[in-house]
C-alpha atoms as a PDB file:
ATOM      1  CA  UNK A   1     -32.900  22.611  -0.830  1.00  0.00           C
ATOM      2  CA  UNK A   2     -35.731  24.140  -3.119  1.00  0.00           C
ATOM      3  CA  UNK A   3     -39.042  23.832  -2.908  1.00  0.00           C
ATOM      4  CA  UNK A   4     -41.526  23.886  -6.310  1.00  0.00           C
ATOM      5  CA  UNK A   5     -38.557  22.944  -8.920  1.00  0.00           C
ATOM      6  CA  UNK A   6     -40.648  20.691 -11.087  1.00  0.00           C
ATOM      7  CA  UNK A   7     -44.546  22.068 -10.791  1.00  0.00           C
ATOM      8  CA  UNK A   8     -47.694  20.618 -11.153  1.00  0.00           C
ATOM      9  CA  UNK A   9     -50.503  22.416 -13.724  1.00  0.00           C
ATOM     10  CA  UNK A  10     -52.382  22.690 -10.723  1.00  0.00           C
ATOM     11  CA  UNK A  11     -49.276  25.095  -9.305  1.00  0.00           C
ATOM     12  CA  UNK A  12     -49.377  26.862 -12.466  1.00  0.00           C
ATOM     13  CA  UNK A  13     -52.998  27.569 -12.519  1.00  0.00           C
ATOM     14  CA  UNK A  14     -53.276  28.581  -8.905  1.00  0.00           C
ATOM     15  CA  UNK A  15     -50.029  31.273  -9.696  1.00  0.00           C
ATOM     16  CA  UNK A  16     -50.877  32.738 -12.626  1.00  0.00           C
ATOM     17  CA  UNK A  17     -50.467  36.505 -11.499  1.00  0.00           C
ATOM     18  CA  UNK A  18     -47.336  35.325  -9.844  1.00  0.00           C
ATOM     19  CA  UNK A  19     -45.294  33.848 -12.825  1.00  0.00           C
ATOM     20  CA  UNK A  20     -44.140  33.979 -16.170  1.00  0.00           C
ATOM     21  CA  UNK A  21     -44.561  30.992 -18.542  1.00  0.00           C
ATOM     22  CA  UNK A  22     -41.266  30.559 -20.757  1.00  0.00           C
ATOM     23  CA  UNK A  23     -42.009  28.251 -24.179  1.00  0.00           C
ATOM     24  CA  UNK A  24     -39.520  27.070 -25.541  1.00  0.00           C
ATOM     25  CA  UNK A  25     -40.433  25.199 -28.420  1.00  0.00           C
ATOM     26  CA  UNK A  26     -39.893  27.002 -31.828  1.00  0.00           C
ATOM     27  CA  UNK A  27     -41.966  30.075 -32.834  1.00  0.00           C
ATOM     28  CA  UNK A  28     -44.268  28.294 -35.535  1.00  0.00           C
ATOM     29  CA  UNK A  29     -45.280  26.083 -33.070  1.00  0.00           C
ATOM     30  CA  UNK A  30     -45.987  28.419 -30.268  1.00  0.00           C
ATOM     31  CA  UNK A  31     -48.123  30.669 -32.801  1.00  0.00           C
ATOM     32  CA  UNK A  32     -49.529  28.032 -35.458  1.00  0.00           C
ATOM     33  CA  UNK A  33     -49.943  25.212 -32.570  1.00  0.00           C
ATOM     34  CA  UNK A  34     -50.622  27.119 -29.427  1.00  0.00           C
ATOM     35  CA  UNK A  35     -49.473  27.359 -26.147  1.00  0.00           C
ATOM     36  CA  UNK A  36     -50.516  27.995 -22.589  1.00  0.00           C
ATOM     37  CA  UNK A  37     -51.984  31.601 -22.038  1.00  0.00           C
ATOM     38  CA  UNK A  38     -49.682  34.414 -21.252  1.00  0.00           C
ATOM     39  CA  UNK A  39     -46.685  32.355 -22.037  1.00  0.00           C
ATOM     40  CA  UNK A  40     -43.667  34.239 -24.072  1.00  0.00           C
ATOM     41  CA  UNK A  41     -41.930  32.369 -26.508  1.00  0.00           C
ATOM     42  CA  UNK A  42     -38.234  32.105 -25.981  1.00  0.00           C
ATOM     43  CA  UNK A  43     -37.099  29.229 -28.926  1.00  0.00           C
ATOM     44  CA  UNK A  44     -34.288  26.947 -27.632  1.00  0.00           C
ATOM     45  CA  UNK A  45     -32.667  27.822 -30.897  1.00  0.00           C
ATOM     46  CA  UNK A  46     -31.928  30.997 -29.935  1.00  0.00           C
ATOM     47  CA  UNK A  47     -30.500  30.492 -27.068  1.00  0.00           C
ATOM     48  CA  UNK A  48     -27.691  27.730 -27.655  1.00  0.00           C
ATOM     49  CA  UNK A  49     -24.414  28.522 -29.589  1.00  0.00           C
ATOM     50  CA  UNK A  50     -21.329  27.702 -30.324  1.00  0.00           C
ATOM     51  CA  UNK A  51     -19.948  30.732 -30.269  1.00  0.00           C
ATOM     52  CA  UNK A  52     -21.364  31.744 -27.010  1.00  0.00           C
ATOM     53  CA  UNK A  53     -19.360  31.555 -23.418  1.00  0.00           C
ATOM     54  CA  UNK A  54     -18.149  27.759 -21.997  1.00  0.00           C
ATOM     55  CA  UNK A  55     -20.165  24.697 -23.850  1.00  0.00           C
ATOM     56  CA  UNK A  56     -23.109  25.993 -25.500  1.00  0.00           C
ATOM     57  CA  UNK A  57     -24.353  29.037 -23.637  1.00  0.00           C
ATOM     58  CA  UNK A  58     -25.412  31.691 -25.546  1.00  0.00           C
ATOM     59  CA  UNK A  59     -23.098  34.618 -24.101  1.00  0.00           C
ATOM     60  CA  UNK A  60     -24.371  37.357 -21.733  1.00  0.00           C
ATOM     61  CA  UNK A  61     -25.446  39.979 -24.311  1.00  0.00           C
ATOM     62  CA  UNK A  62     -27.564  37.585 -26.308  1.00  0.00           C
ATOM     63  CA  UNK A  63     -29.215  35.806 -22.822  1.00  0.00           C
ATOM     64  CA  UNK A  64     -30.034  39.815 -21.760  1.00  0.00           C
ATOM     65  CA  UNK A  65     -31.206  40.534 -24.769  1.00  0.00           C
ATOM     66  CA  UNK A  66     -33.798  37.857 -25.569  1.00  0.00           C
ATOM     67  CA  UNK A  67     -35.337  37.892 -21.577  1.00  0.00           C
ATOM     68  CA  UNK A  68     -35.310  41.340 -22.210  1.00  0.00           C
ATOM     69  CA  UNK A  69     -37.661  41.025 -25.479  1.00  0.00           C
ATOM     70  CA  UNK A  70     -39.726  38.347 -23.977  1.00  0.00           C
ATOM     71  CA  UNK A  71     -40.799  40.661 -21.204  1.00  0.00           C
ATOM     72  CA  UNK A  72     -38.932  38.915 -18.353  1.00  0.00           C
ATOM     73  CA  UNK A  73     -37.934  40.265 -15.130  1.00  0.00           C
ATOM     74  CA  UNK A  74     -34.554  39.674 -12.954  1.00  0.00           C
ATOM     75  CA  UNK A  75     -36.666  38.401 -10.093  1.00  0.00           C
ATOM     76  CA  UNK A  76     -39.361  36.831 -11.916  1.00  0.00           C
ATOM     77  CA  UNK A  77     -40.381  33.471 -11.368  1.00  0.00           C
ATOM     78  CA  UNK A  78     -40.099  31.698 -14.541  1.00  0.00           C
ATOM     79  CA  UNK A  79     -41.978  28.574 -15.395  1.00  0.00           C
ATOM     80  CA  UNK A  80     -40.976  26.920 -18.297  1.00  0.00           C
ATOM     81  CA  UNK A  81     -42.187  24.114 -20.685  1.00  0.00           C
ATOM     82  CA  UNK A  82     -41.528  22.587 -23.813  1.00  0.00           C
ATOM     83  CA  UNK A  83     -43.286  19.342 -25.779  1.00  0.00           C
ATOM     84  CA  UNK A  84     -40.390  17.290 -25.767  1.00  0.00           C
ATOM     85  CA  UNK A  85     -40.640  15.734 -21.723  1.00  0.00           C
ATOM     86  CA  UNK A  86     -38.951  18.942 -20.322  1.00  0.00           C
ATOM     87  CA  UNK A  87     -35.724  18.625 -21.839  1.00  0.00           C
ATOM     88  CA  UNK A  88     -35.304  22.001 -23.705  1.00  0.00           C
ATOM     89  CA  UNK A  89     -37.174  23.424 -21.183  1.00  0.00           C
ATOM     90  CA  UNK A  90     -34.948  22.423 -18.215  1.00  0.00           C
ATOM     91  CA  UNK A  91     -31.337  23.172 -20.473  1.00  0.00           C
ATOM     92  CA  UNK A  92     -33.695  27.087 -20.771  1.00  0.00           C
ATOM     93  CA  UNK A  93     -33.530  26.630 -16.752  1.00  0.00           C
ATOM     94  CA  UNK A  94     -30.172  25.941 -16.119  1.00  0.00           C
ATOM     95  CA  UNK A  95     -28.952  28.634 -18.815  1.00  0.00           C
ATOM     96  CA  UNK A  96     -31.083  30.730 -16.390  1.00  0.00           C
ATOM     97  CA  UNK A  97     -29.764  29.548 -13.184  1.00  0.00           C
ATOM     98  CA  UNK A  98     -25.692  30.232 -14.612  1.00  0.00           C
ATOM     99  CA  UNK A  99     -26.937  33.524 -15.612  1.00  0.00           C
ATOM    100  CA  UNK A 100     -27.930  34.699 -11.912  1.00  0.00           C
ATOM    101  CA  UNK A 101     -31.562  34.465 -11.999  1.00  0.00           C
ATOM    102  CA  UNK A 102     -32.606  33.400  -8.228  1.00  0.00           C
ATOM    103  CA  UNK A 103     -32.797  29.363  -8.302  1.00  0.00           C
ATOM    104  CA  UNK A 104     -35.609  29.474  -6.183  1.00  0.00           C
ATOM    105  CA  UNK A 105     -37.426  31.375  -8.852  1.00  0.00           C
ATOM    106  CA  UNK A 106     -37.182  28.865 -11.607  1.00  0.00           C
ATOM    107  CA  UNK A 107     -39.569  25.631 -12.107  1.00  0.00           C
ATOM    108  CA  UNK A 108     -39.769  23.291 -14.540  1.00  0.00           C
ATOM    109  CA  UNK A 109     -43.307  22.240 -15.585  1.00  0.00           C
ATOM    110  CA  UNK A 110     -44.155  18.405 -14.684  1.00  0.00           C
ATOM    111  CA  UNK A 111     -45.217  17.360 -17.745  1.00  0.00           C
ATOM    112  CA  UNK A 112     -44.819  19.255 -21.285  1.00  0.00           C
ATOM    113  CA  UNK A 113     -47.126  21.167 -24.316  1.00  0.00           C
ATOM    114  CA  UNK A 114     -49.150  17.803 -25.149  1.00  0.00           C
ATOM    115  CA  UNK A 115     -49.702  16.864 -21.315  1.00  0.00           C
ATOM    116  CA  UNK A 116     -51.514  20.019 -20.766  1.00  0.00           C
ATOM    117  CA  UNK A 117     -52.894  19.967 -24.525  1.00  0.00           C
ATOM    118  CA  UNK A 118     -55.113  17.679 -23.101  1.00  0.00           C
ATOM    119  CA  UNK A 119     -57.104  19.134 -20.256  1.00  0.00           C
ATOM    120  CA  UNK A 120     -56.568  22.347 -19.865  1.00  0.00           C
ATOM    121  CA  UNK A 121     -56.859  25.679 -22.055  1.00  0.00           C
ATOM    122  CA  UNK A 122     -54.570  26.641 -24.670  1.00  0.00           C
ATOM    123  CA  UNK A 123     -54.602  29.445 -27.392  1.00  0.00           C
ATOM    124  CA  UNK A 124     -53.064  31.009 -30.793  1.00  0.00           C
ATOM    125  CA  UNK A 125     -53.436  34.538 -29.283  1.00  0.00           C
ATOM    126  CA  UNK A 126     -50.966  36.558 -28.755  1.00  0.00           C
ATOM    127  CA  UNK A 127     -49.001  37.582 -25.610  1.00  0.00           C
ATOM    128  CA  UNK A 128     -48.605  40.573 -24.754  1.00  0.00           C
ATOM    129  CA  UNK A 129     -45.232  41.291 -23.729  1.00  0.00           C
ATOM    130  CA  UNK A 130     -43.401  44.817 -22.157  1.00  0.00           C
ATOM    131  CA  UNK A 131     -39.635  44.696 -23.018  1.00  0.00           C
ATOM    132  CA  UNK A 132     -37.864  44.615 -20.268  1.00  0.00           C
ATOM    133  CA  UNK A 133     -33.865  45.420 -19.337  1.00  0.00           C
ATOM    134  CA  UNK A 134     -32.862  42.152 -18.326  1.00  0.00           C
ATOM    135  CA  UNK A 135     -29.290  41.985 -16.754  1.00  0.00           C
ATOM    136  CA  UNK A 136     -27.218  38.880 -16.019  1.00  0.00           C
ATOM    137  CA  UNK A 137     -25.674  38.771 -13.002  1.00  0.00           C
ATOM    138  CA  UNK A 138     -22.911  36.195 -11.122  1.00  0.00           C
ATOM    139  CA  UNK A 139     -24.580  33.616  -9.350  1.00  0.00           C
ATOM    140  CA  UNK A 140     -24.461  32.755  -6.113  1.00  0.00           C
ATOM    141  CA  UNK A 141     -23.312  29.429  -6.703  1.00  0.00           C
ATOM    142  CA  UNK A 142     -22.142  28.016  -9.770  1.00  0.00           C
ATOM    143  CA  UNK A 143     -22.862  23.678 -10.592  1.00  0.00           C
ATOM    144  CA  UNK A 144     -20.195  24.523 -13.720  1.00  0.00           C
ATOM    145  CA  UNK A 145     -17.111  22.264 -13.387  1.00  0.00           C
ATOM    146  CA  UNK A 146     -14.307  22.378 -16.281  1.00  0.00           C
ATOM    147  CA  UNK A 147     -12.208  19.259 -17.841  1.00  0.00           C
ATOM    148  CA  UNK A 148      -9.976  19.292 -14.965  1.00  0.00           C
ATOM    149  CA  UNK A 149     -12.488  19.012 -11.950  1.00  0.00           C
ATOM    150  CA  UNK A 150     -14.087  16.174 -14.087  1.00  0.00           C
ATOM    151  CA  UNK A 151     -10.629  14.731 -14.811  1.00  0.00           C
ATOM    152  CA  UNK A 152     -10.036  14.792 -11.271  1.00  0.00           C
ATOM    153  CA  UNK A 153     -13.452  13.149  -9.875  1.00  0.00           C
ATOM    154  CA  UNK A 154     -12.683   9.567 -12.033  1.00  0.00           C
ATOM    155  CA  UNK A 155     -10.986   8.638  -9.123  1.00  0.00           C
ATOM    156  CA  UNK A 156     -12.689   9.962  -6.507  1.00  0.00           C
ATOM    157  CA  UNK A 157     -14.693   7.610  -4.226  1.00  0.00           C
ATOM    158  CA  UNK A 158     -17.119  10.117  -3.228  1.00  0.00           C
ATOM    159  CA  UNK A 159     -17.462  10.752  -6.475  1.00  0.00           C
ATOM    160  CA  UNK A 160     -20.174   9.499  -9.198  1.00  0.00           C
ATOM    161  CA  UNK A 161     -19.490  10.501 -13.246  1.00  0.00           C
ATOM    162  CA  UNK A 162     -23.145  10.192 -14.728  1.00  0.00           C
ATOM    163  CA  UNK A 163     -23.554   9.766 -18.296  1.00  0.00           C
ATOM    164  CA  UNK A 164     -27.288  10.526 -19.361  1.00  0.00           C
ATOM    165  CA  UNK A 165     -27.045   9.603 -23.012  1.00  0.00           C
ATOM    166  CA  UNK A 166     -28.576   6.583 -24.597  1.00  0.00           C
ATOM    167  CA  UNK A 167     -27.466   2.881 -23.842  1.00  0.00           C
ATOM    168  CA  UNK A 168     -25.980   2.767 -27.143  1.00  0.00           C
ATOM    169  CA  UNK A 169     -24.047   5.771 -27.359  1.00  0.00           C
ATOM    170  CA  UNK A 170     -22.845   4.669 -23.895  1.00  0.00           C
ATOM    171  CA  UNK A 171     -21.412   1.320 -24.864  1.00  0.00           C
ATOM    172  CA  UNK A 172     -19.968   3.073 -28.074  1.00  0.00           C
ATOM    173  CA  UNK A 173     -17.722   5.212 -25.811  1.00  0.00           C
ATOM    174  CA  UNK A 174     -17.846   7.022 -22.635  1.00  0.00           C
ATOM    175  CA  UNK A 175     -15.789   8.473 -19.438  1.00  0.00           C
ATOM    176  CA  UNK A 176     -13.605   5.840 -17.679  1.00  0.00           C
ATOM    177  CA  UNK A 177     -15.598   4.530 -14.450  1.00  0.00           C
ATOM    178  CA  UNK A 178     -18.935   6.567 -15.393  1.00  0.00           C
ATOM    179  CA  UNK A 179     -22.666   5.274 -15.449  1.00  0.00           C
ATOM    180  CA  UNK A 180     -24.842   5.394 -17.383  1.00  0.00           C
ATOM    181  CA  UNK A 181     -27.988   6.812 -16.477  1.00  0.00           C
ATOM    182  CA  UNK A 182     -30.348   7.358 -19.754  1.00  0.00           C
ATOM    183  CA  UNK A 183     -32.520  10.669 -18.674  1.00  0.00           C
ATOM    184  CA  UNK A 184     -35.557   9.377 -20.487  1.00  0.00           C
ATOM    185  CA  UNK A 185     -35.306   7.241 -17.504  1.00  0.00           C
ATOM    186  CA  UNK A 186     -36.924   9.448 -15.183  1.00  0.00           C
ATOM    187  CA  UNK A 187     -40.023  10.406 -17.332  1.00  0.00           C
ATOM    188  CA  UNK A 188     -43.400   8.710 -17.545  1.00  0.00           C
ATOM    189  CA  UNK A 189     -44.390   8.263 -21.637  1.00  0.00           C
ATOM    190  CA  UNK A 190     -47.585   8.260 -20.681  1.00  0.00           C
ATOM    191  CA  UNK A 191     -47.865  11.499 -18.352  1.00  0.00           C
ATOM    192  CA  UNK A 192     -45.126  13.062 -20.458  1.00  0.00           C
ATOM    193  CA  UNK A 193     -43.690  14.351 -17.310  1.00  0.00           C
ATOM    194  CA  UNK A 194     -41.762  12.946 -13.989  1.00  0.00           C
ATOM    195  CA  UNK A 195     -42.037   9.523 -12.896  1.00  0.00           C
ATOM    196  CA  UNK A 196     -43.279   9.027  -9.086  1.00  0.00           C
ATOM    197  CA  UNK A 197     -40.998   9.961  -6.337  1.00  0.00           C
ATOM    198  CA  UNK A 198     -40.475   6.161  -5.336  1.00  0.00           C
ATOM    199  CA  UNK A 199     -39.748   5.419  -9.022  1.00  0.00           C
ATOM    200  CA  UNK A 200     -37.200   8.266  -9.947  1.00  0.00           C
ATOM    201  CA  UNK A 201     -35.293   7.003  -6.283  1.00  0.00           C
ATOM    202  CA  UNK A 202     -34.970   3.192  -7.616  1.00  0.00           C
ATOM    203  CA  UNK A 203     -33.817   4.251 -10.704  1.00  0.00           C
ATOM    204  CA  UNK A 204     -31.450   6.130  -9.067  1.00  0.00           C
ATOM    205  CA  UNK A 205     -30.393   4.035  -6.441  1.00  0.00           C
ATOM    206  CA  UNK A 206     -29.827   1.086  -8.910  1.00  0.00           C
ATOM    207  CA  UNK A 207     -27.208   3.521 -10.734  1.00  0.00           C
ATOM    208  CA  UNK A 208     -25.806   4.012  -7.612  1.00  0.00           C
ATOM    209  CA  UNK A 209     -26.507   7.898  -8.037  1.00  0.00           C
ATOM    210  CA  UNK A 210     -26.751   8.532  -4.135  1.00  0.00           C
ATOM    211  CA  UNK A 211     -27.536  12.049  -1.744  1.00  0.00           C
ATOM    212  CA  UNK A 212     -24.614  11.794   0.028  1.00  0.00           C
ATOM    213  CA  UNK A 213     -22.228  11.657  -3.010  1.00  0.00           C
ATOM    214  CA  UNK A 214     -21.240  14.260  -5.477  1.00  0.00           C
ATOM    215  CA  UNK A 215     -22.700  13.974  -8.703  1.00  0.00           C
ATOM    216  CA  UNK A 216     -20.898  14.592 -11.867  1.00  0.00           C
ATOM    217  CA  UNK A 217     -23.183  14.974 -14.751  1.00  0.00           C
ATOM    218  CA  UNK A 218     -22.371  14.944 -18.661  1.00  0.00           C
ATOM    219  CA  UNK A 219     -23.845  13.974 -22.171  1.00  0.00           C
ATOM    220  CA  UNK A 220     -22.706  15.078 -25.704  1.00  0.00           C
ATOM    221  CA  UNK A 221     -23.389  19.131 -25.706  1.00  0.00           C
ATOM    222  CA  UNK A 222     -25.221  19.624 -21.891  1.00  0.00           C
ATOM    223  CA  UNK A 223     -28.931  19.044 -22.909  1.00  0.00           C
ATOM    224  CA  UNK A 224     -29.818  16.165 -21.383  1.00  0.00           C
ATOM    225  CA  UNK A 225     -27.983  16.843 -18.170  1.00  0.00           C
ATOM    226  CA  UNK A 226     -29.723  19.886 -18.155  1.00  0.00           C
ATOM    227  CA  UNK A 227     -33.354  17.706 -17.122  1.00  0.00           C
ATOM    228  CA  UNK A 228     -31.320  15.463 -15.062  1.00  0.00           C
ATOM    229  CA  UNK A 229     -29.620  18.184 -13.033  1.00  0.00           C
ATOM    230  CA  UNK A 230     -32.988  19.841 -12.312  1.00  0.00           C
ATOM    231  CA  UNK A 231     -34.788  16.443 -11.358  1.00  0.00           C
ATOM    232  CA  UNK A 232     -31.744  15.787  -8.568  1.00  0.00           C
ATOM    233  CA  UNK A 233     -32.481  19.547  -7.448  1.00  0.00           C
ATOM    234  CA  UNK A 234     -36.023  18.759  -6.853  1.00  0.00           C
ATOM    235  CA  UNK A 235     -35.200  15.923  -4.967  1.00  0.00           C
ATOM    236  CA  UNK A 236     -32.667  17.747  -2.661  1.00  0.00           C
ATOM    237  CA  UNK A 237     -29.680  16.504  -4.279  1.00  0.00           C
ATOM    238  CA  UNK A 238     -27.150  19.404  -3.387  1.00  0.00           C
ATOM    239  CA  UNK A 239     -23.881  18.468  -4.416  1.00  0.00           C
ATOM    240  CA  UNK A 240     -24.442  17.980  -8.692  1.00  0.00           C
ATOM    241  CA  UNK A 241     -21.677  19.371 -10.632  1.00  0.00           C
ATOM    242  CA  UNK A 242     -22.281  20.459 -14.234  1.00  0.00           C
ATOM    243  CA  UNK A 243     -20.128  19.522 -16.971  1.00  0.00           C
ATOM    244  CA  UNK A 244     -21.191  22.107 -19.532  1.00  0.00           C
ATOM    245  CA  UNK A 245     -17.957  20.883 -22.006  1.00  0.00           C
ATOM    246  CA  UNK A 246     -19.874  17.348 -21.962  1.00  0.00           C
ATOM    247  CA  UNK A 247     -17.845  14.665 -24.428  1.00  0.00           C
ATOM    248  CA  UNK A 248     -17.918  17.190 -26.613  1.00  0.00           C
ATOM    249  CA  UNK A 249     -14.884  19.123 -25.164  1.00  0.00           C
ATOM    250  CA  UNK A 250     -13.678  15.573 -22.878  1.00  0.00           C
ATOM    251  CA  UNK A 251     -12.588  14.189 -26.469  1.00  0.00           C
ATOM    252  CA  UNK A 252     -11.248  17.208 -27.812  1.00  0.00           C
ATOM    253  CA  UNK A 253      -8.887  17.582 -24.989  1.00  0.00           C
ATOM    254  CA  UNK A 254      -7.819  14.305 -25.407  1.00  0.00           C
ATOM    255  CA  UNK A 255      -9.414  12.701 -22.402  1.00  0.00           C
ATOM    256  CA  UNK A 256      -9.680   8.909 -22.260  1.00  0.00           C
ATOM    257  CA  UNK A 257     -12.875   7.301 -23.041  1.00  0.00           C
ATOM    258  CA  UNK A 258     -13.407   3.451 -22.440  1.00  0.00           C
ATOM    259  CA  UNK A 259     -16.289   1.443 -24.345  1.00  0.00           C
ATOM    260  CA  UNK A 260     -18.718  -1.204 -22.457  1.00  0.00           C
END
């Protein structure tokens, strides 16, 4: 289990020597709107493709290359915030975490741009950054599952498919067996970030999302799973498989989808 996945801006301010902010939101924003000092602007843009490796992941060159521009280190310990609840910022996270940076040294900011916005010090100035040589390297352990595993866990007991789109798209079509489990379920509209511990738990419970069960997480292209998969990390959920092909990949292999 790791400790410090989704931080408080107390954490941050208490660290900043010891961390490197990662924005994600797109460059006009980070230069024209602002964004927290010393962060380094990595747009979520530029780091999803289609003609990447599995899913959406940008490829190896182009993941070493822009860490490498934004000044980040193998080992660093990356912090990383958006203004849209955390969700680019946690699919910038995961990307990470596939890639071989140390899971232990990546953290999601609780809360996002406007949350801090509105206490706390922000700024137009510019970063500097010192390019770095940024290599990917294998990870330890890997949540990425293929169509098969996923194929495979529909009728597996121990086994809970998690679909984190939006009741709608849910009921329009999904995996056989799966539940649905919006994302936007977990975050607090009015904090912008995480709701309490107690809260995310009943929400979870009530989906029947459980510790002792694996979890088997998918949406349309692996976004929104992205903030889901980091919110069961930071509550010690250990078994959550990743299903970077989402429904994307499920329907063009052919796999059955049922409707509510």
């Amino acid at each position: 289990m790791y400790e410090n996945v989704v931080v408080s801006p107390d954490w941050v301010e208490s660290r900043r020597d010891e961390i490197r902010l990662v924005d994600v939101r797109d460059a006009w924003e980070f230069d024209g709107i602002g964004h927290l000092p010393g962060a380094v602007n990595v747009p979520f843009d530029e780091f999803r493709s289609s003609e990447g490796d599995e899913g959406m992941l940008p490829g190896a060159d182009a993941w070493e290359s822009l860490l490498s521009g934004a000044g980040v280190g193998p080992d660093d310990h990356l912090v990383a915030y958006d203004d849209t609840h955390g969700v680019f910022a946690a699919r910038f996270l995961v990307t990470a975490e596939l890639y071989g940076h140390p899971p232990d040294r990546l953290h999601l900011l609780d809360g996002d741009y406007s949350a801090w916005n509105r206490d706390r010090e922000t700024t137009t100035d510019v970063s500097a950054v010192t390019a770095t040589a940024y290599e990917v390297r294998d990870p330890e352990r890997s949540p990425l599952v293929d169509y098969e595993f996923v194929r495979d866990s529909l009728d597996d007991p121990d086994c809970v498919v998690v679909d984190t789109r939006e009741d709608w798209e849910f009921e329009e079509g999904h995996l056989p067996g799966a539940v649905n489990l919006d994302w936007r379920e977990l975050v607090d509209d009015e904090t912008r970030g995480l709701k309490s511990a107690d809260e995310l738990e009943a929400a979870l419970a009530d989906a029947g999302i459980a510790p002792d069960r694996r979890v088997v997480l998918y949406c349309n292209t692996a976004r929104r799973i992205s903030h889901t998969y980091v919110v069961l990390r930071s509550l010690g959920y250990e078994d959550v498989a990743f299903y970077e092909g989402s429904l994307t990949e499920w329907e063009d292999r052919g796999g059955p989808v049922e409707t509510a």
